[in-house]
N, C-alpha and C. Protein backbone atom coordinates (compact mmCIF):
# COMPACT_ATOMS: atom_id res chain seq x y z
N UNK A 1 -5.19 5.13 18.47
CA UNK A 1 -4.21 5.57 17.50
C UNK A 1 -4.38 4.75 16.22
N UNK A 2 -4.47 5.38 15.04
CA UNK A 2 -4.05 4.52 13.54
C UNK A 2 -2.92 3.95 13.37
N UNK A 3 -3.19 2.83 12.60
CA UNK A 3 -2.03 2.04 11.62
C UNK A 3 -2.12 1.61 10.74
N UNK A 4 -1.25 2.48 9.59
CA UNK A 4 -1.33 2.30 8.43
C UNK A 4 -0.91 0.97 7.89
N UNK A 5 -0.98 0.17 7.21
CA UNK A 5 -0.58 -1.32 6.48
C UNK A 5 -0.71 -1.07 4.95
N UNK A 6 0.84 -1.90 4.63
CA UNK A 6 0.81 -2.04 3.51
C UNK A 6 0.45 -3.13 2.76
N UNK A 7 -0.50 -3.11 1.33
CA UNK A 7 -0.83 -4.13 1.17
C UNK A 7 -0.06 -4.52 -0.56
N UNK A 8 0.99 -5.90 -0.55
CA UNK A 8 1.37 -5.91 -2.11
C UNK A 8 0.93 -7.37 -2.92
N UNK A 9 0.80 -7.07 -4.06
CA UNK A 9 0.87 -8.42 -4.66
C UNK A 9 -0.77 -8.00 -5.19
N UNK A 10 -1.11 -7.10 -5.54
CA UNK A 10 -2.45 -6.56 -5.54
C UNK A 10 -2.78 -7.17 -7.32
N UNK A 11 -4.31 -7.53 -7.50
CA UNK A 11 -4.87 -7.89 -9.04
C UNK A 11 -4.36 -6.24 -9.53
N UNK A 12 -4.38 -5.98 -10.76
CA UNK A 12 -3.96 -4.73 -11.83
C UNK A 12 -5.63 -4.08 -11.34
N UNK A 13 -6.97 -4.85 -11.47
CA UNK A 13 -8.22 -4.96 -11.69
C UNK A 13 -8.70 -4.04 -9.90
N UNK A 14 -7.73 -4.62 -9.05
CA UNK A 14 -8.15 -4.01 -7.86
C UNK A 14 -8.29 -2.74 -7.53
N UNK A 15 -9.52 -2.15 -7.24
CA UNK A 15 -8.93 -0.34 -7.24
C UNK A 15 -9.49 0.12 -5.38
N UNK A 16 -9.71 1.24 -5.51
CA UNK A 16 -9.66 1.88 -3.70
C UNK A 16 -11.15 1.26 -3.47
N UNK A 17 -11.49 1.06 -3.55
CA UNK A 17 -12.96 0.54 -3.25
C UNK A 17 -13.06 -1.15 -2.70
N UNK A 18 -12.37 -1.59 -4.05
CA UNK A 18 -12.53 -3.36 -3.70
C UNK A 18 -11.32 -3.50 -2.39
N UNK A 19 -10.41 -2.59 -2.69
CA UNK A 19 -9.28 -2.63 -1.53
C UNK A 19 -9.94 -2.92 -0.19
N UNK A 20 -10.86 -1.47 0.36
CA UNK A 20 -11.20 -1.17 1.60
C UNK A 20 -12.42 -2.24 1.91
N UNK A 21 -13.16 -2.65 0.89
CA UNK A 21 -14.00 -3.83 1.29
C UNK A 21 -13.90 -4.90 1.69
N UNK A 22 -12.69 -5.66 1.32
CA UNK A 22 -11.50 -7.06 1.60
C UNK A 22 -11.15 -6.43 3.04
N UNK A 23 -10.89 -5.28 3.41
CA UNK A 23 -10.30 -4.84 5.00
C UNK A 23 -11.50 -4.60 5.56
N UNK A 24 -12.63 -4.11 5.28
CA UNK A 24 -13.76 -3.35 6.26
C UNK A 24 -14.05 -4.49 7.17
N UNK A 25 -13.94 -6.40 6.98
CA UNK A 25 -14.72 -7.22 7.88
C UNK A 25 -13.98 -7.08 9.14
N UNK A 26 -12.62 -6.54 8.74
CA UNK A 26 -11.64 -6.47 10.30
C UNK A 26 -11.68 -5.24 10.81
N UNK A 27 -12.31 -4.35 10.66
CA UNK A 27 -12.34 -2.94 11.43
C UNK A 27 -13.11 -1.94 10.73
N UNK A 28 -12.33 -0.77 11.24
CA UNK A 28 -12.55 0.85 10.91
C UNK A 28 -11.84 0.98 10.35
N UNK A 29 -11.96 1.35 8.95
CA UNK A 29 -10.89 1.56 7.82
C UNK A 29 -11.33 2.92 7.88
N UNK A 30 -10.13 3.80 7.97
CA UNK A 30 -10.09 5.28 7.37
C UNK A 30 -9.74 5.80 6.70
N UNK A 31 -8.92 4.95 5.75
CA UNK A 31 -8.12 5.29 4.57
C UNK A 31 -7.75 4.09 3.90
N UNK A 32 -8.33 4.30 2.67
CA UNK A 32 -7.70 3.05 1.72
C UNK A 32 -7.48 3.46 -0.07
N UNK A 33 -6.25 3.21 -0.12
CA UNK A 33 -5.58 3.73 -1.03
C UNK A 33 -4.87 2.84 -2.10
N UNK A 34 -5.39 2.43 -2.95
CA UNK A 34 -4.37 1.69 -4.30
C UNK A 34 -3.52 2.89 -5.14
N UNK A 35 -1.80 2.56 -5.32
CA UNK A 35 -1.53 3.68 -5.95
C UNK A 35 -0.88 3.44 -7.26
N UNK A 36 -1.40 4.11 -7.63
CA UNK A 36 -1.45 4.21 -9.43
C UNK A 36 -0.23 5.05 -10.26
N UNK A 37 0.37 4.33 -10.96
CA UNK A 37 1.12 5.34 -12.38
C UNK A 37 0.69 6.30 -12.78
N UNK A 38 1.32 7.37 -12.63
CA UNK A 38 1.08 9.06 -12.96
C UNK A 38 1.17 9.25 -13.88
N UNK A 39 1.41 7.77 -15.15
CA UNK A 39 1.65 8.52 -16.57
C UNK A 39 0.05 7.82 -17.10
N UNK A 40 -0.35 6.63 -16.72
CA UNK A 40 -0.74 5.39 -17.15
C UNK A 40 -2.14 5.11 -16.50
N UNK A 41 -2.09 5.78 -15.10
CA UNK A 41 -3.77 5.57 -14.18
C UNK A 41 -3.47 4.37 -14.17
N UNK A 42 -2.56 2.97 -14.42
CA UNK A 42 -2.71 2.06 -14.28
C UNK A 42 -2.21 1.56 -12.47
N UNK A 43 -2.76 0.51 -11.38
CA UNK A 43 -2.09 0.31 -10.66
C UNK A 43 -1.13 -0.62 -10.55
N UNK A 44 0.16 -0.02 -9.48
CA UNK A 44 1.39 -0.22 -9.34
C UNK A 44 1.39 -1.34 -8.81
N UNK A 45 0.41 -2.49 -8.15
CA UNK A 45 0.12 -3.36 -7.33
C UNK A 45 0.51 -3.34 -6.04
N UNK A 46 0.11 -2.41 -5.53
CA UNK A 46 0.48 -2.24 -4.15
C UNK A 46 -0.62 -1.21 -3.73
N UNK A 47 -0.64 -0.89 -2.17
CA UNK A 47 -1.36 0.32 -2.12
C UNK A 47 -1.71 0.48 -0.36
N UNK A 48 -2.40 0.94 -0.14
CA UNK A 48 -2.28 1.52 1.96
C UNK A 48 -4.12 1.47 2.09
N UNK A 49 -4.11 0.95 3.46
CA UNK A 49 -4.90 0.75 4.26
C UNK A 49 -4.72 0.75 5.75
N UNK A 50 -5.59 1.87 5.98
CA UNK A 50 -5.16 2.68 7.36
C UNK A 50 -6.56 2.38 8.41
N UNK A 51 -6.36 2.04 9.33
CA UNK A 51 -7.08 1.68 10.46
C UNK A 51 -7.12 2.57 11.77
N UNK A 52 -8.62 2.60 11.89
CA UNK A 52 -8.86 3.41 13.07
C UNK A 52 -8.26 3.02 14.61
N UNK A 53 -7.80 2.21 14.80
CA UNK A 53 -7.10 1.15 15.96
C UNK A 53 -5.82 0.31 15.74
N UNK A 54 -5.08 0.70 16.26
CA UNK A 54 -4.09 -0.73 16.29
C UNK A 54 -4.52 -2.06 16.49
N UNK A 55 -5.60 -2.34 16.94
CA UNK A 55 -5.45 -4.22 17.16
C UNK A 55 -6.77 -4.35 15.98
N UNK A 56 -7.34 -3.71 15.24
CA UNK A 56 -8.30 -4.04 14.35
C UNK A 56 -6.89 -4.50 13.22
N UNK A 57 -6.06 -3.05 12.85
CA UNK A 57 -4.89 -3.18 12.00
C UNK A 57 -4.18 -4.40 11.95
N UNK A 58 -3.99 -4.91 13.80
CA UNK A 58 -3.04 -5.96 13.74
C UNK A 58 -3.55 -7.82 13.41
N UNK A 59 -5.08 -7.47 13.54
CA UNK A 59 -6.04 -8.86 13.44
C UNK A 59 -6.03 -8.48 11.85
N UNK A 60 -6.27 -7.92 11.53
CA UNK A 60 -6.53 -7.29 10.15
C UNK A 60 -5.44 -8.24 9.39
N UNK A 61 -3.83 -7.70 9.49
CA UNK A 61 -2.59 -8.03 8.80
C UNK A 61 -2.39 -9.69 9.23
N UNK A 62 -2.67 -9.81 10.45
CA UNK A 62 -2.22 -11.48 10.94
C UNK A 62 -3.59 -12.52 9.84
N UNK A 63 -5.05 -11.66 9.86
CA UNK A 63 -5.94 -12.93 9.10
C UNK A 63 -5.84 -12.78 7.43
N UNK A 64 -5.34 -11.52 6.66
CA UNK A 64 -5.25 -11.44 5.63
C UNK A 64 -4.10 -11.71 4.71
N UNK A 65 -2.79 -11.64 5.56
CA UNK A 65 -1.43 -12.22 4.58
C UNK A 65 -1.62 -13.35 4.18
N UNK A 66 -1.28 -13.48 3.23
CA UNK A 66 -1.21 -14.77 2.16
C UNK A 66 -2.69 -15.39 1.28
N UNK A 67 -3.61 -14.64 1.83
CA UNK A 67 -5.06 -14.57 1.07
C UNK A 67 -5.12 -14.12 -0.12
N UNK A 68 -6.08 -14.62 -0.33
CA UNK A 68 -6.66 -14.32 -2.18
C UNK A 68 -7.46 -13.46 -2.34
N UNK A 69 -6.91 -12.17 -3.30
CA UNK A 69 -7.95 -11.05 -3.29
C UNK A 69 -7.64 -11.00 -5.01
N UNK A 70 -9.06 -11.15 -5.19
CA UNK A 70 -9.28 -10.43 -6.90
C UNK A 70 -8.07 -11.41 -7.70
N UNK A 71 -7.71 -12.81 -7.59
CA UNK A 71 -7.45 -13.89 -8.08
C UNK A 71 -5.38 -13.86 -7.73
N UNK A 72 -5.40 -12.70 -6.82
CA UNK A 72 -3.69 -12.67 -6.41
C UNK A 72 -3.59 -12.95 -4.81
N UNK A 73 -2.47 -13.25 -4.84
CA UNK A 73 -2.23 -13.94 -3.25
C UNK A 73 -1.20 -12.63 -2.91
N UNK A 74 -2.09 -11.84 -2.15
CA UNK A 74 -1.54 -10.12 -1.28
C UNK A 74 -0.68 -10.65 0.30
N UNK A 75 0.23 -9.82 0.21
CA UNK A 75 1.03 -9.42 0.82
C UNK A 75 0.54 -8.46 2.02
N UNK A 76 0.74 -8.72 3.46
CA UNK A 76 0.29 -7.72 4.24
C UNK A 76 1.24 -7.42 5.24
N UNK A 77 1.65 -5.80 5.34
CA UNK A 77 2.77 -5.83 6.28
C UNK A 77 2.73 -4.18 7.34
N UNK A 78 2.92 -3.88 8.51
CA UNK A 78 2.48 -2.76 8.93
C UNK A 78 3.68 -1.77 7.43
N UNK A 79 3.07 -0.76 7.19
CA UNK A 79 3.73 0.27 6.67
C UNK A 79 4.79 0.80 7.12
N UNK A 80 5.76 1.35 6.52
CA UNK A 80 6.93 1.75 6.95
C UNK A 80 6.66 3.37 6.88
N UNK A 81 7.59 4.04 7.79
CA UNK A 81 7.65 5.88 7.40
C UNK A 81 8.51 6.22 6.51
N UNK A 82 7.64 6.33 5.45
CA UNK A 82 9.15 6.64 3.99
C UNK A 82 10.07 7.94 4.51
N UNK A 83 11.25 8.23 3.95
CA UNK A 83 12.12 8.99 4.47
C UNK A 83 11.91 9.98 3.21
N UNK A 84 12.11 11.59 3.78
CA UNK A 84 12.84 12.50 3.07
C UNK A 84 13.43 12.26 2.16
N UNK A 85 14.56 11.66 1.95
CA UNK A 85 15.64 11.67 1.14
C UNK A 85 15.33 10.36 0.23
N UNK A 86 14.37 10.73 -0.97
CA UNK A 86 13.88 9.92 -2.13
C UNK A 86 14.95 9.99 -3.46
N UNK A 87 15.99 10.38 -3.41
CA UNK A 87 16.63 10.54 -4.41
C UNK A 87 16.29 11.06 -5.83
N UNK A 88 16.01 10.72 -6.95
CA UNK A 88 15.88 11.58 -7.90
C UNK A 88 16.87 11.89 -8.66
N UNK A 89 16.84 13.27 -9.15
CA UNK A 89 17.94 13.37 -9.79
C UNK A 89 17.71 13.66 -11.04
N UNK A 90 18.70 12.64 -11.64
CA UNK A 90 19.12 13.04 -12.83
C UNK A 90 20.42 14.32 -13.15
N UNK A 91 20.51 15.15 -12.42
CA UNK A 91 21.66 16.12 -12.69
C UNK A 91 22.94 15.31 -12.75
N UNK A 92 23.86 16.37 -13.19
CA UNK A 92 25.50 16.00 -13.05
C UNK A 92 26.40 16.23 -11.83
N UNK A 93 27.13 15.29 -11.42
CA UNK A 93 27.95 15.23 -10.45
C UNK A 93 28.68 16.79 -10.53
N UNK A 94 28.85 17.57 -9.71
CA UNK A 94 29.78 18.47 -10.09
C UNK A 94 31.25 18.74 -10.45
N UNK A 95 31.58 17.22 -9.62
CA UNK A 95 32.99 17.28 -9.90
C UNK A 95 33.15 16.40 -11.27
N UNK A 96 32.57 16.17 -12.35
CA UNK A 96 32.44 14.99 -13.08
C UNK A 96 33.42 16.06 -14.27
N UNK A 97 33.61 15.34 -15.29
CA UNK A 97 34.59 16.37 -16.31
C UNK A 97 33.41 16.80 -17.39
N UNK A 98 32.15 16.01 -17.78
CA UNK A 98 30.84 16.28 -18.45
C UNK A 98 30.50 17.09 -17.93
């Protein structure tokens, strides 16, 4: 089974490539993802790295937290399942008097 990990604290300079290379010495990477500003292409410093195995994922996250990648000290944590309900918005309350 896969496990996705999140990785934060990422260089601006880091993109999907240098990402999955810093992870490839600990496994089967099947997905590696830096994600970027939709206005800007710039990255958000953060980004996902997904593993073909759970214990590659879990040697993976235990030897890489607090390491130096691309001159920043990254953050490594299993990924969470974001929820449905992302909020948004912007409309008006209906009951509001505006």
């Amino acid at each position: 089974m896969s496990k996705k990990l999140f990785v934060g604290g990422l260089a601006w300079a880091t993109d999907d490539h240098g990402l999955r290379e810093a992870f490839e010495a600990h496994g089967d990477v099947t997905d590696c993802k830096v994600i970027t500003d939709r206005d800007t292409g710039r990255s958000r410093g953060f980004g996902f790295v997904t593993f073909a195995n759970d214990s590659d994922a879990n040697e993976a996250m235990r030897l890489m937290e607090g390491t130096d990648l691309h001159g920043r000290t990254i953050r490594v944590n299993e990924a969470q399942q974001r929820s449905d309900n992302r909020g948004g918005g912007g409309g008006r309350d209906r009951n509001s008097r505006w």
